[in-house]
Protein backbone atom coordinates (compact mmCIF):
# COMPACT_ATOMS: atom_id res chain seq x y z
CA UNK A 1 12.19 -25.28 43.20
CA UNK A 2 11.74 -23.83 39.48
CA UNK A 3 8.89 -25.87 37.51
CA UNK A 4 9.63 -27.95 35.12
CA UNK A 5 11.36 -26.57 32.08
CA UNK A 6 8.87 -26.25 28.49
CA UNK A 7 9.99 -23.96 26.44
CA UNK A 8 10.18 -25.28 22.79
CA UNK A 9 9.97 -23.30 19.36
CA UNK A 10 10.37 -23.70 15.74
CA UNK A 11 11.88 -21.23 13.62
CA UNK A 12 11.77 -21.18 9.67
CA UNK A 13 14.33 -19.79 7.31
CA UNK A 14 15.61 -19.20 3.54
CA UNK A 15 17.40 -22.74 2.76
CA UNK A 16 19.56 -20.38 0.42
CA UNK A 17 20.26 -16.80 -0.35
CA UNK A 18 22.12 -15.74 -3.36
CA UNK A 19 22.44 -11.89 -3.93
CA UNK A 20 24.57 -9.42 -6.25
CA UNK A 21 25.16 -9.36 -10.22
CA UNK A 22 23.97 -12.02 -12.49
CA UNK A 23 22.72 -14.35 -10.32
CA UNK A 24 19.48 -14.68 -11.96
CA UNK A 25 21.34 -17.28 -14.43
CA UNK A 26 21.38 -19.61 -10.94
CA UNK A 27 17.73 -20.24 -10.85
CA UNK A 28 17.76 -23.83 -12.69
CA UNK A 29 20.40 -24.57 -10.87
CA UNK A 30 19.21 -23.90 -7.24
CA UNK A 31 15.71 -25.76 -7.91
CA UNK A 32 17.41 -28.55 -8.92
CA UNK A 33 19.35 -28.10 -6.18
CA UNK A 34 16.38 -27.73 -3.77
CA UNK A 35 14.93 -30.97 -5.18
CA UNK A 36 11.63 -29.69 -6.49
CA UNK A 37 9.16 -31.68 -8.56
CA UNK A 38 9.05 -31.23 -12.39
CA UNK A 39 6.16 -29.04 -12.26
CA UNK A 40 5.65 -25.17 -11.20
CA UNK A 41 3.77 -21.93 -11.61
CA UNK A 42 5.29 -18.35 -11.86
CA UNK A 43 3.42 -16.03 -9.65
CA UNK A 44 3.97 -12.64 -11.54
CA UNK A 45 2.51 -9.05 -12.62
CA UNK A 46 2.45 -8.33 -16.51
CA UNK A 47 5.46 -5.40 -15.57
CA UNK A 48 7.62 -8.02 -13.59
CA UNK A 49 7.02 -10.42 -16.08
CA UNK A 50 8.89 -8.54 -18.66
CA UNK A 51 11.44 -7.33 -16.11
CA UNK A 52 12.53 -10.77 -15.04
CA UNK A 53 9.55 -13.24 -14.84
CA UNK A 54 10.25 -14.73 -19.11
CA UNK A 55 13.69 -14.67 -18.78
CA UNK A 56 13.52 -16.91 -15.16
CA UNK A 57 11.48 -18.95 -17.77
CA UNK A 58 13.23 -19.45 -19.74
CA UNK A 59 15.87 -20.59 -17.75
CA UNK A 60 13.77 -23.13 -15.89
CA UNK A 61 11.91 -24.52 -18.29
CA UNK A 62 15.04 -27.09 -20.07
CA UNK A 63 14.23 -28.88 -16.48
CA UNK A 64 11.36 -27.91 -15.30
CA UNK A 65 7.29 -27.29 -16.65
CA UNK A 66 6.37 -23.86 -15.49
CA UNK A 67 3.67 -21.28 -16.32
CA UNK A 68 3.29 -18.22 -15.43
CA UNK A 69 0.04 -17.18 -13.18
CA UNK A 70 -0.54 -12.86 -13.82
CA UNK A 71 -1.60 -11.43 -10.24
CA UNK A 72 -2.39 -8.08 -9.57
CA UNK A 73 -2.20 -7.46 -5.84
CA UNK A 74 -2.33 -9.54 -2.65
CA UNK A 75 -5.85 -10.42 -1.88
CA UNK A 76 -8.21 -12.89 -1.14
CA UNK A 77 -9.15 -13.50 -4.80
CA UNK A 78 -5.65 -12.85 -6.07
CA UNK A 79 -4.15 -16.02 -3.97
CA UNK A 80 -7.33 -17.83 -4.90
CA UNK A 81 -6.56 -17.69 -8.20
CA UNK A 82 -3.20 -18.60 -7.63
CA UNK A 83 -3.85 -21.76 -5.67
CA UNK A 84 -6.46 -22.77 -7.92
CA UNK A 85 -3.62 -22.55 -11.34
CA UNK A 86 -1.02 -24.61 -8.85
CA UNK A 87 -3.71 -27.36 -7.98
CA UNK A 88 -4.59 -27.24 -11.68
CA UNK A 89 -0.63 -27.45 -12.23
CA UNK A 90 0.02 -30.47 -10.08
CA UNK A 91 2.56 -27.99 -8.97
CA UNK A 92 5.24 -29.05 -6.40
CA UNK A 93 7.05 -25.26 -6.21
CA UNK A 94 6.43 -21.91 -6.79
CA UNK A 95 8.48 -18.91 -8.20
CA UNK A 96 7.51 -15.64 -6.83
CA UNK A 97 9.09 -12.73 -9.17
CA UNK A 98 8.10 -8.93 -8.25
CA UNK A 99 7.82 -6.82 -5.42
CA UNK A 100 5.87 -6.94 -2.37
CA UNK A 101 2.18 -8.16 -3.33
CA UNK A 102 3.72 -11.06 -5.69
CA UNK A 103 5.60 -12.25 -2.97
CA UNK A 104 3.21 -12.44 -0.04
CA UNK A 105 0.77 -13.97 -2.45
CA UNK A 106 3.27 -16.99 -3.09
CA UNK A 107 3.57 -17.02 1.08
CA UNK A 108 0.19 -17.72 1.63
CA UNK A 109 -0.22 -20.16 -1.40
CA UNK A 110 3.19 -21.58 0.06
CA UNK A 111 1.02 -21.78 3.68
CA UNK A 112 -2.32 -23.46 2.19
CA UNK A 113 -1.04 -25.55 -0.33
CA UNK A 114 2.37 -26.97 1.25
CA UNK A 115 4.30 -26.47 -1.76
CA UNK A 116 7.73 -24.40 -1.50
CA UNK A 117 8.09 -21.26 -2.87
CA UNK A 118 11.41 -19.13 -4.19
CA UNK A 119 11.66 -15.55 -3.64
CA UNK A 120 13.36 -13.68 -6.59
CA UNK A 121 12.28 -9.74 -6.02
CA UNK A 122 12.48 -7.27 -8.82
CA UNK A 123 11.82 -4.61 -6.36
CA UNK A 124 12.77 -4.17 -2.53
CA UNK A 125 10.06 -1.52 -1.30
CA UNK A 126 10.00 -3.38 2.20
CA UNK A 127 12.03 -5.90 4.13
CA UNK A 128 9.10 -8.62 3.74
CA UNK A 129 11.29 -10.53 0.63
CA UNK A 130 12.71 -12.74 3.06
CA UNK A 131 10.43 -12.74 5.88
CA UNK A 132 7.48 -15.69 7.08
CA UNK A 133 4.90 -12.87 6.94
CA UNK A 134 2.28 -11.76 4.74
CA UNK A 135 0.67 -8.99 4.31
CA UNK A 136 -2.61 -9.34 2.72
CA UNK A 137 -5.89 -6.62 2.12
CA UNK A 138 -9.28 -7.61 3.89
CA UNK A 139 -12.31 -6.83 2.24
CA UNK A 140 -12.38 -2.74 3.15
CA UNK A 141 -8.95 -2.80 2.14
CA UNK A 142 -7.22 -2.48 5.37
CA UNK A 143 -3.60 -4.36 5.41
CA UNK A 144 -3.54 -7.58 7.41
CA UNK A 145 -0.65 -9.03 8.60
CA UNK A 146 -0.67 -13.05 8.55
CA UNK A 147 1.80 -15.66 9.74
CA UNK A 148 2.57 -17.74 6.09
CA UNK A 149 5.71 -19.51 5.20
CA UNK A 150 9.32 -18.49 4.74
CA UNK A 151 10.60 -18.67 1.09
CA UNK A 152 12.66 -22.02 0.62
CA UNK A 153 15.30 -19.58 -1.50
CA UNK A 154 15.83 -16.16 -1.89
CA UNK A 155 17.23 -14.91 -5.42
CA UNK A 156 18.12 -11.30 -5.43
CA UNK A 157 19.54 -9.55 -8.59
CA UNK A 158 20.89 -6.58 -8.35
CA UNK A 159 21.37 -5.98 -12.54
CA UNK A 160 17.38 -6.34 -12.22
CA UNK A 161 16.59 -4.22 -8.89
CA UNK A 162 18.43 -1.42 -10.11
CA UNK A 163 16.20 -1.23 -12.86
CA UNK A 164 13.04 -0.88 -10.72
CA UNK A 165 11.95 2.75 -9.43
CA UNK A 166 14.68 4.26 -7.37
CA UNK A 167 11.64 5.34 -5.26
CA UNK A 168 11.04 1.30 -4.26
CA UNK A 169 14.83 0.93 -2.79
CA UNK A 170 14.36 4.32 -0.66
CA UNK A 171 10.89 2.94 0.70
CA UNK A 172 12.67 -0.36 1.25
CA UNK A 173 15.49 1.48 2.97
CA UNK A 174 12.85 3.36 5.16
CA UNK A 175 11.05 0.60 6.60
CA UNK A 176 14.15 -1.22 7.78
CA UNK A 177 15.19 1.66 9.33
CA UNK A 178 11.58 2.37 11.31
CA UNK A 179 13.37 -1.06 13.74
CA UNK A 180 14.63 1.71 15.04
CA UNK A 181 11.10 2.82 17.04
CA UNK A 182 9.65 -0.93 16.46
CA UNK A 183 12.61 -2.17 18.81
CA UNK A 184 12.42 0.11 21.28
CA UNK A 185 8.70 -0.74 21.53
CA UNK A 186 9.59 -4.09 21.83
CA UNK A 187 12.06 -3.33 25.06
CA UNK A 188 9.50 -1.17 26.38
CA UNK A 189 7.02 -3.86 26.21
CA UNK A 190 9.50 -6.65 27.87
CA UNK A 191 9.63 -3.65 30.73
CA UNK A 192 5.94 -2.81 31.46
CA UNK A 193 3.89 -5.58 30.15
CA UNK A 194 6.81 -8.73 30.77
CA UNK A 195 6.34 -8.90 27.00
CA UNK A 196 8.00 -12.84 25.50
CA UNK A 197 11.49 -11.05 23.99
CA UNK A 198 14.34 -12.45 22.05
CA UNK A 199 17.89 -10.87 22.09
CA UNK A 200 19.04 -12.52 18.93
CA UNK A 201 16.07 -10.98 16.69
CA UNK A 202 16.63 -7.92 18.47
CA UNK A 203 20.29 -7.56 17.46
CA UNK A 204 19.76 -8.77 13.88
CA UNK A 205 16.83 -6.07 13.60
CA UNK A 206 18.95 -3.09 14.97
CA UNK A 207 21.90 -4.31 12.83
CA UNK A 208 19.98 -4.15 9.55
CA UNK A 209 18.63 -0.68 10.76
CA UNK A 210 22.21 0.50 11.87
CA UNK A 211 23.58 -0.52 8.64
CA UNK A 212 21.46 1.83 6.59
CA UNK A 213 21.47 4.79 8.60
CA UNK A 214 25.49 4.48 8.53
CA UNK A 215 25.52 3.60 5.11
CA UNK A 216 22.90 6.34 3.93
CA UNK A 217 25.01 8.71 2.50
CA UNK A 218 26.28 5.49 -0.21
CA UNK A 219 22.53 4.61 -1.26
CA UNK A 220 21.69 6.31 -4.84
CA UNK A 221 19.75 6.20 -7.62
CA UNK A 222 21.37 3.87 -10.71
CA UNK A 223 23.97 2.31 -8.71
CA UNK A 224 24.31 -1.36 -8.31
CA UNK A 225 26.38 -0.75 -5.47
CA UNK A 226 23.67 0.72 -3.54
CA UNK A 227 21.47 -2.36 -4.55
CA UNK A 228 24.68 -4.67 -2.65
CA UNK A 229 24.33 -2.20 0.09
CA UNK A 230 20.86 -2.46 1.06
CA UNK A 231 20.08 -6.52 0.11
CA UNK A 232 21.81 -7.38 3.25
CA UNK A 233 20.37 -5.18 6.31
CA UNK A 234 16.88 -6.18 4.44
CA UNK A 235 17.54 -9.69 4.07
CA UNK A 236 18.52 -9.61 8.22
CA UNK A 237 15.77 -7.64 8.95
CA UNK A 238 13.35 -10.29 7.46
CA UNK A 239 15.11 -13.07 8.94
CA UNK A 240 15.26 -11.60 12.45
CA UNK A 241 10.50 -12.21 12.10
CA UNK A 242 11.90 -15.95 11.31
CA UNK A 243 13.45 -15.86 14.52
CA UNK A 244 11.16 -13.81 16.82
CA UNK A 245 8.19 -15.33 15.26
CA UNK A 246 6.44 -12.56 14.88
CA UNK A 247 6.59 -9.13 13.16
CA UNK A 248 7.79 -7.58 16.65
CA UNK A 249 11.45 -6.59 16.12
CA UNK A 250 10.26 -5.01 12.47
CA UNK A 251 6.53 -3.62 13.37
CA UNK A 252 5.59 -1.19 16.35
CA UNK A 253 3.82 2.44 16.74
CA UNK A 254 5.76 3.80 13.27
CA UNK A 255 3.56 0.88 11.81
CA UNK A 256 0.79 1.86 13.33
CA UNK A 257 0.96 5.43 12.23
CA UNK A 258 1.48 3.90 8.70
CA UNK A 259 -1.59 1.24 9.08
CA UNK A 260 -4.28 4.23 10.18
CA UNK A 261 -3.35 5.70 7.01
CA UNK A 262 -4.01 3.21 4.94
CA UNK A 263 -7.18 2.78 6.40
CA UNK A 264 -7.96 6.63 6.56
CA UNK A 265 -6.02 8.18 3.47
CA UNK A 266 -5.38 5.14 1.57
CA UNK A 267 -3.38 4.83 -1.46
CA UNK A 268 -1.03 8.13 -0.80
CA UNK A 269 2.28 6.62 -0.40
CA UNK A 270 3.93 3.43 -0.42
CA UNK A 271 4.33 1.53 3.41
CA UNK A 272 8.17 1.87 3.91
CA UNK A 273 7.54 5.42 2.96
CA UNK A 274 5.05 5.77 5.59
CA UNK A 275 6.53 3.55 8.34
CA UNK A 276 9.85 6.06 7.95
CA UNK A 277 7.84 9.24 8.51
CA UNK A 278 6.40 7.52 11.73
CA UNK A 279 10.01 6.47 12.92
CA UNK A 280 10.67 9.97 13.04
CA UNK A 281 7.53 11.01 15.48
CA UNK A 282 7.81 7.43 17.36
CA UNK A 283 11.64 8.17 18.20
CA UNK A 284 10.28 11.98 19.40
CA UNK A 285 7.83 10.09 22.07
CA UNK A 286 10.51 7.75 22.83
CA UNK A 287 12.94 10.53 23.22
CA UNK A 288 15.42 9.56 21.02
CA UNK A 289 17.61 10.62 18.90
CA UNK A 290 15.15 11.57 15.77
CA UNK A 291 16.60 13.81 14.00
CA UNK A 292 19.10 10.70 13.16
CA UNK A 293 16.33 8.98 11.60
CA UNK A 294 15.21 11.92 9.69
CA UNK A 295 18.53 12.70 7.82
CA UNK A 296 19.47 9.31 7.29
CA UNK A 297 16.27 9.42 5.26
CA UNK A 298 16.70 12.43 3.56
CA UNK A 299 20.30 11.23 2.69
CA UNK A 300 18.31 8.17 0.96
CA UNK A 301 15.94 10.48 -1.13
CA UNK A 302 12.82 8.81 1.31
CA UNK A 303 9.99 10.70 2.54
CA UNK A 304 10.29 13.10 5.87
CA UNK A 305 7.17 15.73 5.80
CA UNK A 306 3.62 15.04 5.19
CA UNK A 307 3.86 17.26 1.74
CA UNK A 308 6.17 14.68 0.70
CA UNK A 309 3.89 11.86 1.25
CA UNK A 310 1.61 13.75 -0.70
CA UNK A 311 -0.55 14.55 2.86
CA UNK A 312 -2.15 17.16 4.74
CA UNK A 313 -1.30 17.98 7.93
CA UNK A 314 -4.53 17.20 8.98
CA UNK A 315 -4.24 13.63 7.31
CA UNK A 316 -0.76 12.83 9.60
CA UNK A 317 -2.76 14.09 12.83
CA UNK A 318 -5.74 11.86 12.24
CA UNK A 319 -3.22 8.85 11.52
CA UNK A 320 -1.26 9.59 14.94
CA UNK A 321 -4.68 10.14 17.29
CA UNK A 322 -6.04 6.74 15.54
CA UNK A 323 -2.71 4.81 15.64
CA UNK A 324 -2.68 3.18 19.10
CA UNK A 325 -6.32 1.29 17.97
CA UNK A 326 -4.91 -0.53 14.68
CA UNK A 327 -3.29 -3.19 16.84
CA UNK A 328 -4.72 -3.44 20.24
CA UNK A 329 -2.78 -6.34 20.62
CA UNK A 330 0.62 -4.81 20.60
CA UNK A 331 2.07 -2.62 23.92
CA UNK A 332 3.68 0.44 22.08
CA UNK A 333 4.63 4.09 23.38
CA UNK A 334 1.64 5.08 22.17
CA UNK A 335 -0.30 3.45 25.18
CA UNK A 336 -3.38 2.48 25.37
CA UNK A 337 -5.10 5.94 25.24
CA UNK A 338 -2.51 7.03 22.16
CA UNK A 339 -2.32 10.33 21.59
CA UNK A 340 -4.63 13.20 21.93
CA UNK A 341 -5.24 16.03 18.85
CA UNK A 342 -3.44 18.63 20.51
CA UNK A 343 -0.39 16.25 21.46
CA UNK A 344 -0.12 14.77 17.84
CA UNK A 345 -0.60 18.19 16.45
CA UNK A 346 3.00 19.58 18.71
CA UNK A 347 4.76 16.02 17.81
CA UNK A 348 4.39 16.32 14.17
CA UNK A 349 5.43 20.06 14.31
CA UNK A 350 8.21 19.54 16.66
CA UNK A 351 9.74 16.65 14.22
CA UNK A 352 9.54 18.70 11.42
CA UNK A 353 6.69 16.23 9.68
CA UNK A 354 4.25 19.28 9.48
């Protein structure tokens, strides 16, 4: 006889998305919509500010009472200061408007405080605009990734994320592409360590990857199009974390290639950038089909050697023999040994990388 059944879980997502030209103007209308108190704060950077931040303002503030709160990163005194303006605010929502670090800050303010929060991204250098995670610097720095709470909305322009950097979008592009390595991680996991696995997340995660690598010949610098293009398969790839409930189907050995450098060459190049890079090596070990990954990305304009990243070769062999100790937590192909010099040294000069 099979015990008694307990599986239960709860899984968190966007109330509303709203993507593509113009939709900025909706903003008033989808925090009414959303039912939100009279009061708010703006969590912003002085650049995204000026990009979008005073004219989502402006818009709000016929119906609502909103200030702006300047942040500078995502740290522990950066969403300090945050939740301390929003207590001081009697705030009941929050509007998050700028890349990556803007965003997770308003997650984790979202978390502690209990007060919704509104995605509206000005840049997409990763797939986290969407997503219930965070990803927040400890004291030396080092990236930690922390469960936090789903945006209530997502508002994505793409008049105003064409404007950003065309080197954001390809770093965006790149880390939802590295699901490529993170999945098969994940099934290798489910194989040798009987790893929890959902089918759903997986499929949403490889479509989003898919979609890129299919589409990467279409994604360029200045077009709006390309903007269209890309909002979905990042959008999905965020969601599919809402449904695994954890960064699993988005996050394996490409992320720990790009975590060890952030601890041990920080500051190089941006994390999608990074993560991309790894996918290459990762699908190597795996023995897939990498040099997929790597022309998809150089199709995009993203990252594919070391020089690019602005590394030395010995940098990307330090990252790949320190890798498999970031997160001993997660089962990847990089074991629990990892790699030694000699083997990272032939993988990153077999891929090309070095």
């Amino acid at each position: 006889m099979a015990g008694e059944f307990t599986k239960a879980r709860t899984m968190n997502f966007p109330r509303t998305t709203v993507f593509g030209h113009n939709v900025l103007e909706q903003t008033a209308d989808i925090c009414r919509s959303l039912l939100f108190g009279e009061d708010g704060i703006i969590i912003t950077g002085r650049n995204t500010y000026e990009a979008a931040g005073k004219q989502v303002e402006d818009l709000v503030s016929e119906h609502f009472n909103v200030a702006p709160v300047f942040t500078d990163g995502c740290d522990h005194d950066n969403v300090e200061k945050a939740k301390a303006a929003a207590k001081e605010m009697r705030s009941t929502f929050i509007l998050a408007i700028g890349g990556g670090s803007k965003i997770d800050t308003a997650k984790l303010v979202s978390n502690d405080l209990g007060i919704p929060f509104v995605s509206i991204p000005t840049s997409i250098a990763h797939d986290g605009i969407c997503s219930d995670r965070a990803s927040m610097k400890n004291e030396e720095g080092a990236p930690l990734t922390i469960q936090a709470c789903p945006p209530m909305a997502v508002i994505a322009d793409t008049g105003v994320l064409v404007k950003a950097p065309y080197r954001f979008l390809a770093s965006g592009c790149a880390d939802v592409i590295s699901n490529m390595t993170a999945l098969k991680d994940w099934d290798f996991a489910r194989k040798i360590k009987d790893e929890e696995f959902s089918t759903s997340a997986y499929t949403m995660a490889h479509y989003a990857a898919e979609s890129l690598i299919n589409n990467s010949t279409l994604i360029k610098p200045g077009l709006e199009e390309s903007i269209w293009l890309v909002l979905k398969p990042v959008i999905a790839s965020g969601v599919s974390m809402c449904i695994a409930g954890s960064s699993r189907p988005t996050s394996g050995s490409e992320h720990m290639f790009s975590h060890a450098l952030d601890l041990l060459h920080p500051g190089k190049a941006l994390h999608g950038e990074q993560c991309g890079v790894g996918c290459i090596m990762m699908m190597c070990l795996h023995g897939g089909d990498w040099k997929q990954i790597r022309d998809a990305l150089k199709n995009i304009g993203a990252p594919t050697t070391a020089a690019e990243l602005g590394l030395s070769s010995d940098d990307v062999v330090d990252a790949l023999v320190a890798a498999n100790k970031v997160r001993k937590d997660r089962f990847t192909i990089l074991g629990e040994n990892g790699l030694t010099r000699n083997a990272a040294l032939n993988l990153a000069r077999t891929t090309g990388v070095i």
